[in-house]
N, C-alpha and C. Protein backbone atom coordinates (compact mmCIF):
# COMPACT_ATOMS: atom_id res chain seq x y z
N UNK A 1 68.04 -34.74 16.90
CA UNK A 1 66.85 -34.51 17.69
C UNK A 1 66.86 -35.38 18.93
N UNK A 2 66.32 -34.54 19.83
CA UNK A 2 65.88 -35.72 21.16
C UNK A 2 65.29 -36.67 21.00
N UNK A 3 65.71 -38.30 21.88
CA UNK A 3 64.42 -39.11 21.87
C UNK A 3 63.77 -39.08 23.03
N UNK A 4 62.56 -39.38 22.98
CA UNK A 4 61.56 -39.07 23.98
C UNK A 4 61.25 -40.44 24.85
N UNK A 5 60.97 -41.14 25.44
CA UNK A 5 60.15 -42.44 25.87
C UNK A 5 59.37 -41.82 26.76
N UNK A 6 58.07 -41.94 26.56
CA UNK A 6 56.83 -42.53 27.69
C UNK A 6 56.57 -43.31 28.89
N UNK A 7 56.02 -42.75 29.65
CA UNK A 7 55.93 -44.27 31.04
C UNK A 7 54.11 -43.18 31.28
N UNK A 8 53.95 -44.56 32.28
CA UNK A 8 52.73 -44.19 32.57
C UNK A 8 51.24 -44.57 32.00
N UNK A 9 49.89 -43.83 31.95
CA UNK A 9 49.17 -44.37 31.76
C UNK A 9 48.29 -45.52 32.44
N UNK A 10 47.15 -46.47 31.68
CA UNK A 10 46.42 -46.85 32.20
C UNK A 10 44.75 -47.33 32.49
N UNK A 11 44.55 -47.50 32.68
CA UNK A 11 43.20 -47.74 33.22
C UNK A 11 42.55 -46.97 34.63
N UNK A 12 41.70 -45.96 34.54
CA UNK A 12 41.35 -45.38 35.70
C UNK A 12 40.06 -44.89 35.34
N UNK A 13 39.54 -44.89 36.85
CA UNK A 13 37.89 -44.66 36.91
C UNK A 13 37.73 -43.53 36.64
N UNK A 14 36.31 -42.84 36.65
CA UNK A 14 36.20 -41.86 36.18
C UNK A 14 36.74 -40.44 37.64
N UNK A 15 37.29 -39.75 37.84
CA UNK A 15 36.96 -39.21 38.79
C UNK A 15 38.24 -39.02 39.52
N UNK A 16 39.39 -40.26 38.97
CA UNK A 16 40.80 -40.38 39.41
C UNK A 16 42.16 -39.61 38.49
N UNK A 17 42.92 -39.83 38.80
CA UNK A 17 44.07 -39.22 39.01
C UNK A 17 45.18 -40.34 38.29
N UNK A 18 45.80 -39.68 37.20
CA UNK A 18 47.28 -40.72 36.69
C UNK A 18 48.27 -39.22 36.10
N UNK A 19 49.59 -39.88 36.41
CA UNK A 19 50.65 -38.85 35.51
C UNK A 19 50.91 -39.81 34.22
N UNK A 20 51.96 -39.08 33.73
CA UNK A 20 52.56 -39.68 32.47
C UNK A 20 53.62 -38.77 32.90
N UNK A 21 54.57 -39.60 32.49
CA UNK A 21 56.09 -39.04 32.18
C UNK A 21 56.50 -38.93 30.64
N UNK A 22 57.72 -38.35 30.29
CA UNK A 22 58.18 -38.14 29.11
C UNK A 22 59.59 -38.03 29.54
N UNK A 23 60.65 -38.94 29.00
CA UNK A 23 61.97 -38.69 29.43
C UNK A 23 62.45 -38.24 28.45
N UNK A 24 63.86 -37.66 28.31
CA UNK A 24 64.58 -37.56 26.74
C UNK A 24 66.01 -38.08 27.07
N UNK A 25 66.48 -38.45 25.70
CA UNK A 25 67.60 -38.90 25.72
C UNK A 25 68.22 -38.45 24.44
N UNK A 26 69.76 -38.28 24.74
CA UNK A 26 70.28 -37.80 23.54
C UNK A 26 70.45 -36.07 23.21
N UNK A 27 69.86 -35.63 24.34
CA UNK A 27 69.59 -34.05 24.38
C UNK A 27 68.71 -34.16 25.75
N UNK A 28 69.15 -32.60 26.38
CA UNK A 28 68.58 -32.19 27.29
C UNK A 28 67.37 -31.69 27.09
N UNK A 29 66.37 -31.89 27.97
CA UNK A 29 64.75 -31.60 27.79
C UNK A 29 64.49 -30.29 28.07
N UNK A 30 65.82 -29.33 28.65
CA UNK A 30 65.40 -28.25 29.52
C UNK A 30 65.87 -27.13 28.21
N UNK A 31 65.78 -27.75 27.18
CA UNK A 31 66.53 -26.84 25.98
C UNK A 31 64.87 -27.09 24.73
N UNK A 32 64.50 -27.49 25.16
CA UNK A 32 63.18 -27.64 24.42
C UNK A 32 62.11 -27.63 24.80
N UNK A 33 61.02 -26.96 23.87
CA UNK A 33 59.73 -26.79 23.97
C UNK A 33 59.10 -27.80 24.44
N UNK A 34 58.10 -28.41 24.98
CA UNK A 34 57.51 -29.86 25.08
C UNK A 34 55.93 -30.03 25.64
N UNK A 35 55.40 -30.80 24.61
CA UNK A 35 54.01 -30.63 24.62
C UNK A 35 53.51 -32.10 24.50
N UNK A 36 52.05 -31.94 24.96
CA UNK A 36 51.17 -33.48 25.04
C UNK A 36 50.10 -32.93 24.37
N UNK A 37 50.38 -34.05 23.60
CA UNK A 37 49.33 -33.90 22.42
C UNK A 37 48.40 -35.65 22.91
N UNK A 38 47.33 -35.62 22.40
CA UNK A 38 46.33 -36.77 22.42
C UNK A 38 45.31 -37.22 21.25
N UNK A 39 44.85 -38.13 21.02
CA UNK A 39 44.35 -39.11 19.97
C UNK A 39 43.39 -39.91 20.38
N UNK A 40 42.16 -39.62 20.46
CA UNK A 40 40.90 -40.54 20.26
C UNK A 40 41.19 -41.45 19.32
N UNK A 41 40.33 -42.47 19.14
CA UNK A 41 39.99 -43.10 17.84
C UNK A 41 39.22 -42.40 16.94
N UNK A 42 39.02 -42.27 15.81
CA UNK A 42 38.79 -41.86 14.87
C UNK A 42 39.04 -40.27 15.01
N UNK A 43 39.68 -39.45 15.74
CA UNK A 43 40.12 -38.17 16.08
C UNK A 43 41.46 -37.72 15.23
N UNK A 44 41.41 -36.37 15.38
CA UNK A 44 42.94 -36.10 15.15
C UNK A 44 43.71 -35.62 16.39
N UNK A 45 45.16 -35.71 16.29
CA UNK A 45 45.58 -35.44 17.53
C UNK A 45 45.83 -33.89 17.69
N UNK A 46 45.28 -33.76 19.17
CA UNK A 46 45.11 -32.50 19.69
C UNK A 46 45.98 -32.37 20.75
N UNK A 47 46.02 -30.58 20.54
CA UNK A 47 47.03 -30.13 21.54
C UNK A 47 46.25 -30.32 23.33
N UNK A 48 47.01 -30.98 23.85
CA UNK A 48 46.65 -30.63 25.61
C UNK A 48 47.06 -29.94 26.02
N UNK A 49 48.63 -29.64 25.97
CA UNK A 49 48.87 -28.72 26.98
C UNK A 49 50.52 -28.65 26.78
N UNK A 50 51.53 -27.25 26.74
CA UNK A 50 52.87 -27.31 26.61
C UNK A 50 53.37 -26.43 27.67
N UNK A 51 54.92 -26.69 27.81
CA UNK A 51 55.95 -26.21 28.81
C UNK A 51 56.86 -25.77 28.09
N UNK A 52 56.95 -24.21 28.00
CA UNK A 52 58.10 -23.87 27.19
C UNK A 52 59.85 -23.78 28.05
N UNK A 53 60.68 -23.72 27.16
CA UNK A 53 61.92 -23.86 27.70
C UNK A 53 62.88 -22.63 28.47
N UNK A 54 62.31 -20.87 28.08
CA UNK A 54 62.88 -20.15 28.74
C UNK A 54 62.47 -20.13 29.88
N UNK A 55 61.29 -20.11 30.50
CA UNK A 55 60.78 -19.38 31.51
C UNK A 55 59.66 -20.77 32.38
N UNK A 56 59.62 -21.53 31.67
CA UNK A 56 58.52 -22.90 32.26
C UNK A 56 57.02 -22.58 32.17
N UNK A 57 57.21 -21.43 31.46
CA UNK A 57 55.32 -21.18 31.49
C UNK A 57 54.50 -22.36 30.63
N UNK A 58 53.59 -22.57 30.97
CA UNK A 58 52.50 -23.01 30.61
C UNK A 58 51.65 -23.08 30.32
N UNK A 59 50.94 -24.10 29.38
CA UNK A 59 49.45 -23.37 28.83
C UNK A 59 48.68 -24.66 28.43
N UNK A 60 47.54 -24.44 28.42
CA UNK A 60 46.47 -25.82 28.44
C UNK A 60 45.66 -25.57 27.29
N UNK A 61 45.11 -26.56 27.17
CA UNK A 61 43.75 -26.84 26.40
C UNK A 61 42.54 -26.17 27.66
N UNK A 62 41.88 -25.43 26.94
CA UNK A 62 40.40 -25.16 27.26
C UNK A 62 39.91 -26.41 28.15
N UNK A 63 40.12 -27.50 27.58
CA UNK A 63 39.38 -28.97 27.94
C UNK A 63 40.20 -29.53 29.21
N UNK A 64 41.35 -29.13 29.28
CA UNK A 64 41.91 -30.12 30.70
C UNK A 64 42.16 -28.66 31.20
N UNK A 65 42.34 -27.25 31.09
CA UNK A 65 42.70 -26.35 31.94
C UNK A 65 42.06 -26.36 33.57
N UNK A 66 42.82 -26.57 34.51
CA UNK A 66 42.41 -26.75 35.78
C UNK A 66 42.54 -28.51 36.38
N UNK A 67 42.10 -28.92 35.05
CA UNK A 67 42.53 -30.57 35.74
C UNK A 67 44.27 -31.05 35.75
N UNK A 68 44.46 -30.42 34.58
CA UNK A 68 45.78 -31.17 34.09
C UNK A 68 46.76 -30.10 34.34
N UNK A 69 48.11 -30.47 34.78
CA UNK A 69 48.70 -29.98 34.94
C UNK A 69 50.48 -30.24 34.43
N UNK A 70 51.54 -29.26 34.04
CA UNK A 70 52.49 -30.12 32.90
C UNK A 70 53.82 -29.68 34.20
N UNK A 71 54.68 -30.06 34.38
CA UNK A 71 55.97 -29.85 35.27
C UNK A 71 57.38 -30.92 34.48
N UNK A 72 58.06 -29.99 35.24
CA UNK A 72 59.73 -30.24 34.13
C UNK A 72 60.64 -30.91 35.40
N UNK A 73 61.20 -32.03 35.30
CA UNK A 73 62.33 -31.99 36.64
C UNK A 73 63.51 -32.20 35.64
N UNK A 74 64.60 -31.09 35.63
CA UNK A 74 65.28 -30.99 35.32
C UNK A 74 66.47 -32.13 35.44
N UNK A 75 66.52 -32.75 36.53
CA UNK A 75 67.81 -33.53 36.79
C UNK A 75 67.23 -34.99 36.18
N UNK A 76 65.86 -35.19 36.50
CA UNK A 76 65.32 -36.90 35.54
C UNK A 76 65.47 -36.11 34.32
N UNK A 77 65.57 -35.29 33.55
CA UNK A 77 65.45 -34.86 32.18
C UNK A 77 63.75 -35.42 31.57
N UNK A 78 62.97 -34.89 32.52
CA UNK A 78 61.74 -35.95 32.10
C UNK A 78 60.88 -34.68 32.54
N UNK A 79 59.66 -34.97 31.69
CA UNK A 79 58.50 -33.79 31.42
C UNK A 79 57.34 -34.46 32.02
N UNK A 80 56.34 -34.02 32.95
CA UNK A 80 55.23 -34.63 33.10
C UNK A 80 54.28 -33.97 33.09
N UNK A 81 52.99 -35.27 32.94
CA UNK A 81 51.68 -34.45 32.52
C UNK A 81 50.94 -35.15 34.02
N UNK A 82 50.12 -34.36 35.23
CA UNK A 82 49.48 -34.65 36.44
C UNK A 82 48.01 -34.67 35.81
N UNK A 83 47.00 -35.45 35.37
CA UNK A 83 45.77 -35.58 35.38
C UNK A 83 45.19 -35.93 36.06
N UNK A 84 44.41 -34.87 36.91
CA UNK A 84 42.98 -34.95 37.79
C UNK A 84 41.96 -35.42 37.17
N UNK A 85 40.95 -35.59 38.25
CA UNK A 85 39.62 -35.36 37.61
C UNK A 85 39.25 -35.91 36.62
N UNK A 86 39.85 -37.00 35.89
CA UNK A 86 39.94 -37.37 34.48
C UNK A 86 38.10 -38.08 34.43
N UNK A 87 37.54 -37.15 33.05
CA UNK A 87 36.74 -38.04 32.36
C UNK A 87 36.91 -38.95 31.40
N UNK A 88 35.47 -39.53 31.21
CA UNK A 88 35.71 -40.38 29.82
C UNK A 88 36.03 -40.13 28.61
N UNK A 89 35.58 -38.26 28.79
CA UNK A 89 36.19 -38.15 27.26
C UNK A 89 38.07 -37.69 27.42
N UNK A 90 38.68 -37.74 28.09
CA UNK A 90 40.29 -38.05 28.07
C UNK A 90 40.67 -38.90 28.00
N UNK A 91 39.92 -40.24 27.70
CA UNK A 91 40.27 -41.74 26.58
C UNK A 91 41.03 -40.94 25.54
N UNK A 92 42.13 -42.03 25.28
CA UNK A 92 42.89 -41.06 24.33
C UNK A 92 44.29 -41.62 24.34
N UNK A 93 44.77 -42.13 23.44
CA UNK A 93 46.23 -41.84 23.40
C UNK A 93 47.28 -40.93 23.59
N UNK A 94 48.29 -40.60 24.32
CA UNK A 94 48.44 -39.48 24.95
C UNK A 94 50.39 -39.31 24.37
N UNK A 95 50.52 -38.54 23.48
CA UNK A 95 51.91 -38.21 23.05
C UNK A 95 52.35 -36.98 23.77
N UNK A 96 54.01 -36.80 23.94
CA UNK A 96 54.77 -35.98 24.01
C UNK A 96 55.72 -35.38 22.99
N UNK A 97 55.92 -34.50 22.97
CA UNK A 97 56.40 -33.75 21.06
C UNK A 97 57.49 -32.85 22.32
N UNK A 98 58.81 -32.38 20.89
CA UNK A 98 59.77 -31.66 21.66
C UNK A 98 59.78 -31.00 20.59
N UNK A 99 60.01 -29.70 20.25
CA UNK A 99 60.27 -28.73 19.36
C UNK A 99 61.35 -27.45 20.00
N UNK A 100 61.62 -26.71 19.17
CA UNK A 100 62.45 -25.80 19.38
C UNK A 100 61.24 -24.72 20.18
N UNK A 101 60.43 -24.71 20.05
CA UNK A 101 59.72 -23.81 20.64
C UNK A 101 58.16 -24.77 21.26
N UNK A 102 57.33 -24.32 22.06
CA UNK A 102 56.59 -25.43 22.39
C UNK A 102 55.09 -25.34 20.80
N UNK A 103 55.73 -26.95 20.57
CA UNK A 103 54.68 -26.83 19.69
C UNK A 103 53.37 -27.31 19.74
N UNK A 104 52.57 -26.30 19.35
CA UNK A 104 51.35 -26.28 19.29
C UNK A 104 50.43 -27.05 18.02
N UNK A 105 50.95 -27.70 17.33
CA UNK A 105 50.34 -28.00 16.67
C UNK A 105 50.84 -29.48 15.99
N UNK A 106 50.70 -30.61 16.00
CA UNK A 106 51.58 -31.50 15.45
C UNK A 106 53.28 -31.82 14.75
N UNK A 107 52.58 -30.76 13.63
CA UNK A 107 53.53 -30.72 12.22
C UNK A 107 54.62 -29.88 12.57
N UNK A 108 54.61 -29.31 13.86
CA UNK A 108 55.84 -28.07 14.68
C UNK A 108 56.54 -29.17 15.42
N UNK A 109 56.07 -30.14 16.08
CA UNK A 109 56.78 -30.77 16.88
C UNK A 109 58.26 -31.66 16.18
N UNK A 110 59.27 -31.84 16.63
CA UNK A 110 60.40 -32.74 15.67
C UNK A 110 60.64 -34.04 16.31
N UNK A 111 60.50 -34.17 17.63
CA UNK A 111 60.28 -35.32 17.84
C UNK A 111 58.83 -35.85 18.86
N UNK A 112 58.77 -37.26 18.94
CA UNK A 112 57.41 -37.62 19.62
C UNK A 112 57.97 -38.56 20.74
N UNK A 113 57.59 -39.13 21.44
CA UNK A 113 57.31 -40.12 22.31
C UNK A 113 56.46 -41.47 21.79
N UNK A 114 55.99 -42.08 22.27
CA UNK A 114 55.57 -43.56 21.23
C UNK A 114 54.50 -43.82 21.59
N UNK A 115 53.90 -43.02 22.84
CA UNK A 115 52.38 -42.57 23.01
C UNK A 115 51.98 -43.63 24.09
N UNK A 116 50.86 -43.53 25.02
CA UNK A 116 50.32 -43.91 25.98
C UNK A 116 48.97 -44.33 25.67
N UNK A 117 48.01 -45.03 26.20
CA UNK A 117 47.00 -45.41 26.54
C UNK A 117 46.42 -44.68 27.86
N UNK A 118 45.33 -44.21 27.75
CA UNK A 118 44.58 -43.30 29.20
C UNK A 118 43.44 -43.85 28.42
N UNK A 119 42.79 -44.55 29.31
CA UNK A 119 41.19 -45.11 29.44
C UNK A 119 40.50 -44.78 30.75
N UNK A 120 39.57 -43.98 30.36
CA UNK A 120 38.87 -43.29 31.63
C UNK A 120 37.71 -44.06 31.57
N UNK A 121 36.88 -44.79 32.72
CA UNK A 121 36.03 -45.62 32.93
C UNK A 121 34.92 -44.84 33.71
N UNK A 122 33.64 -45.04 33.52
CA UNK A 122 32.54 -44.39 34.50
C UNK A 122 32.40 -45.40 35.63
């Protein structure tokens, strides 16, 4: 399986703007599904948003559709997530999952990333 590492994150006001990256190593990223999943405290982790591997389509959560946005650069082998607009409720720990297909749901994903911090401030 791919490994994933994280960059990014942060502390930001309400109203601003952060990416997150997702690199892989050990396997190419452009051969896998890849999704950001996120984690409140006392939450379970939910799907945000994935980039599938034939075609680059994309698809969001209801909740960030229009703010957030997911892009692939093939040559960093690295996946990113562009968050606008961020509220307080996108506090959240923020994972990347690689699956054979983009997974939607935790228990689909085979590998993770080691997860981020996003604290949205009013």
């Amino acid at each position: 399986q791919v490994q994933l590492v994280q960059s990014g994150g942060g502390l930001v006001q309400a109203g601003g703007s952060l990416r997150l990256s997702c690199t892989a190593s050990g396997g190419t990223i452009r051969s896998y599904g890849v999704s950001w999943f996120r984690q409140a405290p006392g939450e379970e982790r939910e799907f945000v948003g994935g980039i599938n591997w034939s075609d680059d389509g994309t698809y969001y959560a209801d909740s960030v559709k229009g703010r957030f946005t997911i892009s692939r650069d093939n040559a960093k082998n690295t996946i990113f997530l562009k968050m606008n607009n961020l509220k307080r409720e996108d506090t959240a720990v923020y994972y990347c999952a690689a699956g054979f297909c983009v997974p939607a749901l935790p228990e689909t994903a085979g590998s993770w990333g080691q997860g981020t911090q996003v604290t949205v401030s009013s």
